[in-house]
N, C-alpha and C. Protein backbone atom coordinates (compact mmCIF):
# COMPACT_ATOMS: atom_id res chain seq x y z
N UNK A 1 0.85 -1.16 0.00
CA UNK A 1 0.00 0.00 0.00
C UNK A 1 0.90 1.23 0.00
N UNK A 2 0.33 2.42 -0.74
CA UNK A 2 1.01 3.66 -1.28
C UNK A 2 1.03 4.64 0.10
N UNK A 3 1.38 5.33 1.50
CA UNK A 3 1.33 6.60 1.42
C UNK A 3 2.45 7.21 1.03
N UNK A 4 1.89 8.87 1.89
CA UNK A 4 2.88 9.71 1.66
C UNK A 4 3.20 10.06 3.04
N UNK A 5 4.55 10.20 3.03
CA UNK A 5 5.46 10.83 4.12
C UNK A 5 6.20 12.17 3.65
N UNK A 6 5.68 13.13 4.34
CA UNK A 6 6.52 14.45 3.79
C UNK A 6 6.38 14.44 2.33
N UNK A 7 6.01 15.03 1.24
CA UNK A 7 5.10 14.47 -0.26
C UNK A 7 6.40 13.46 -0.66
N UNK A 8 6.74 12.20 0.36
CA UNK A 8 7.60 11.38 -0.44
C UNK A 8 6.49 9.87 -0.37
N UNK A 9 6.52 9.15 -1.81
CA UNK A 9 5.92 8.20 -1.43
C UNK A 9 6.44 6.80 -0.50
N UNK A 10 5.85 5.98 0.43
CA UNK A 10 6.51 5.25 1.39
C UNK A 10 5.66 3.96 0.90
N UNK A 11 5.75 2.87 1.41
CA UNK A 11 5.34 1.31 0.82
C UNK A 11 4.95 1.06 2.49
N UNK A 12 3.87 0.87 2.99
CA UNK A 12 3.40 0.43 4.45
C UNK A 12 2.72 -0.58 4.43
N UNK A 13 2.35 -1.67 4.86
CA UNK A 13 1.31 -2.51 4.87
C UNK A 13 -0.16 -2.12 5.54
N UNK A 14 -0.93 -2.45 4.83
CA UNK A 14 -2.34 -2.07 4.96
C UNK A 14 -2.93 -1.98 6.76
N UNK A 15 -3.04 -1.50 6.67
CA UNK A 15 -3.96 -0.89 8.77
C UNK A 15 -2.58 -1.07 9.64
N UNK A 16 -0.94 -0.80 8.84
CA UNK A 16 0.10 -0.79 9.81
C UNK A 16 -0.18 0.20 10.83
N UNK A 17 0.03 -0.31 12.03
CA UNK A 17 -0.01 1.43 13.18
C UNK A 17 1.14 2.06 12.74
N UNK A 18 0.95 3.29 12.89
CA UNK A 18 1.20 4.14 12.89
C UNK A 18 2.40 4.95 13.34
N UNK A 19 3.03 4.18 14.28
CA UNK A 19 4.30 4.25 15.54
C UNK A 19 5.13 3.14 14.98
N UNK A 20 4.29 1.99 13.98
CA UNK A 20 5.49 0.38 13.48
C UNK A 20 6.32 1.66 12.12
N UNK A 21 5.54 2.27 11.24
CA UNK A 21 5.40 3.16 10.20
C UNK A 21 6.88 3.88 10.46
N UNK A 22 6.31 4.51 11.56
CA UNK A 22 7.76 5.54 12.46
C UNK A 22 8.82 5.35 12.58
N UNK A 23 8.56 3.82 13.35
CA UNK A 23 10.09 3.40 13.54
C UNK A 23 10.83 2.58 12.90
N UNK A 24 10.28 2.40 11.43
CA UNK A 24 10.62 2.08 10.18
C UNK A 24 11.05 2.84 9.23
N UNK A 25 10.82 4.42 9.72
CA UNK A 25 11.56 5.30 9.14
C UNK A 25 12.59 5.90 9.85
N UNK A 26 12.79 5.48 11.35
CA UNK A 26 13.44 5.62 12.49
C UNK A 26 13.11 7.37 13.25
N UNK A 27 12.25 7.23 13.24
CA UNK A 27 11.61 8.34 13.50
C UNK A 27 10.58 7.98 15.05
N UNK A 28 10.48 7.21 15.16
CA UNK A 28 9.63 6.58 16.64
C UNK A 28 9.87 7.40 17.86
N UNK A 29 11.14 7.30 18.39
CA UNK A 29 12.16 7.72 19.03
C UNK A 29 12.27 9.47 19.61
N UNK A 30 12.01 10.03 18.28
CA UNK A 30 12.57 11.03 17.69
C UNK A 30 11.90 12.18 18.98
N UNK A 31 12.46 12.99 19.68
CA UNK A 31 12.12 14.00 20.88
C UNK A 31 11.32 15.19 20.07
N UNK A 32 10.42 15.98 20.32
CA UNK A 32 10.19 17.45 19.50
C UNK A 32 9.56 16.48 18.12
N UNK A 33 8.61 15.51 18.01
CA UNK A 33 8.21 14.85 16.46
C UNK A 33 6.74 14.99 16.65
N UNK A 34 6.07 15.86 15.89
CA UNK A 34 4.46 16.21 15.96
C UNK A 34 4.30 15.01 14.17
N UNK A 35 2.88 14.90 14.44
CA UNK A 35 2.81 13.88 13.32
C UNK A 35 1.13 14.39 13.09
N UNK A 36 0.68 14.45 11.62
CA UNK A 36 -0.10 14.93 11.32
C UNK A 36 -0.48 13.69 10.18
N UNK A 37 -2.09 13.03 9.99
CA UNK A 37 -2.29 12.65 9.17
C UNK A 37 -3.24 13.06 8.99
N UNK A 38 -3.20 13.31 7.12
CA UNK A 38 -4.02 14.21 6.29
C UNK A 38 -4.33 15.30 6.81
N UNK A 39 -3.85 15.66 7.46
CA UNK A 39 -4.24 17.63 8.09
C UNK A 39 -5.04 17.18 9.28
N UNK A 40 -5.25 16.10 9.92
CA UNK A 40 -5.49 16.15 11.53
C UNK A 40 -4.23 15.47 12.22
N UNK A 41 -3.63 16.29 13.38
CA UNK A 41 -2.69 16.02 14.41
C UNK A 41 -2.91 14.51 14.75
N UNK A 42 -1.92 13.61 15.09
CA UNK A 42 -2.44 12.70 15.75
C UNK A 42 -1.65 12.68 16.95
N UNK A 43 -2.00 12.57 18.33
CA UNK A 43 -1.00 12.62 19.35
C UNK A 43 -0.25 11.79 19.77
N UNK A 44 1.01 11.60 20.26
CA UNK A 44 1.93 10.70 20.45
C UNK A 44 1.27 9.26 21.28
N UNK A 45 0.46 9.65 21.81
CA UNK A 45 -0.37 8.45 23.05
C UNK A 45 -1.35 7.34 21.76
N UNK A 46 -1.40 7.98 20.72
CA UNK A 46 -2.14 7.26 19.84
C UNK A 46 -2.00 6.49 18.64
N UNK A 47 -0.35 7.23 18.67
CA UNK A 47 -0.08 6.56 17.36
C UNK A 47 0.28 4.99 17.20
N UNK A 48 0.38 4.18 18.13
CA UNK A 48 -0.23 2.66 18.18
C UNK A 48 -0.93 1.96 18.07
N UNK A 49 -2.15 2.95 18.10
CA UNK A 49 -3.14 2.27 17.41
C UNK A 49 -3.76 3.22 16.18
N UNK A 50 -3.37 4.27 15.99
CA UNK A 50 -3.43 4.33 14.50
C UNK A 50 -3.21 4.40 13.13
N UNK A 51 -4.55 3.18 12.99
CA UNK A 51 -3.99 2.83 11.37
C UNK A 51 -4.02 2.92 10.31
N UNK A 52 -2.82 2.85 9.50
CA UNK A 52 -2.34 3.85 7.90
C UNK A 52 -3.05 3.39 7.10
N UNK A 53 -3.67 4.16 6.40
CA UNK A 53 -4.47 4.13 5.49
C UNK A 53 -4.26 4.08 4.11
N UNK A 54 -4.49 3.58 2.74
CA UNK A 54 -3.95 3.63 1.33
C UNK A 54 -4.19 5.77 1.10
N UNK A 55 -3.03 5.93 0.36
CA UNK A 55 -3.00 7.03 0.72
C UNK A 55 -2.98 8.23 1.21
N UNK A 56 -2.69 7.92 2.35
CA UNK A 56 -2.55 8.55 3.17
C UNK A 56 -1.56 9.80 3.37
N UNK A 57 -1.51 10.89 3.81
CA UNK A 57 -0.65 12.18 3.72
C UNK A 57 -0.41 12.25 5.24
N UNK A 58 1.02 11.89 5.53
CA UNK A 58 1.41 11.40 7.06
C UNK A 58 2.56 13.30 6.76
N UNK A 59 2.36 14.08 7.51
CA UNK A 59 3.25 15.26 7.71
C UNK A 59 4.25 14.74 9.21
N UNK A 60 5.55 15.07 8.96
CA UNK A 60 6.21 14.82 10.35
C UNK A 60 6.75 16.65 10.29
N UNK A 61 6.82 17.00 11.59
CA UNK A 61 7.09 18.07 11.86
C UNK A 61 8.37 17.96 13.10
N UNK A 62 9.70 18.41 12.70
CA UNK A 62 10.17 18.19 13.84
C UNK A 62 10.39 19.64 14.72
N UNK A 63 10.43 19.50 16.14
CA UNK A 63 10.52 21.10 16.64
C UNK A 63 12.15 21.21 16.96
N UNK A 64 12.76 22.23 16.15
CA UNK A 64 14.17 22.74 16.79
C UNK A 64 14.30 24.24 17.87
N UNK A 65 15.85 24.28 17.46
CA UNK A 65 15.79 25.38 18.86
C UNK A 65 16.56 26.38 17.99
N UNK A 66 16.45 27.24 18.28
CA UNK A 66 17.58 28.43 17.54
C UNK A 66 16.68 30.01 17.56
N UNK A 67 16.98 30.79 16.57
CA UNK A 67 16.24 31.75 16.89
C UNK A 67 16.69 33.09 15.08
């Protein structure tokens, strides 16, 4: 199954959660990582059980520091 990660296309298996997805891009881990699918937030407490959809538009946002 097709989504998208950041407009790159990714290969996931069908109803994968969401957090297996992550840390297959090694991104699971990751401190400051907001995750957005299709333009709704999903919160870190949830992304285990939610699951990727064909087509899907997964945004990762990471937060830095600087100014």
């Amino acid at each position: 199954m097709v989504c998208y990660v950041n407009n790159t296309t990714h290969e996931a298996t069908e109803n994968q959660p969401l957090a297996e997805l992550l840390a297959a891009l090694g991104q699971a881990q990751t401190r400051g990582l907001a995750v957005a699918v299709n333009d709704q937030v999903v919160p870190r407490a949830e992304w285990p059980t939610h699951a990727v959809q064909p087509h899907d538009r997964i945004l990762l946002i990471r937060a830095t520091q600087g100014g």
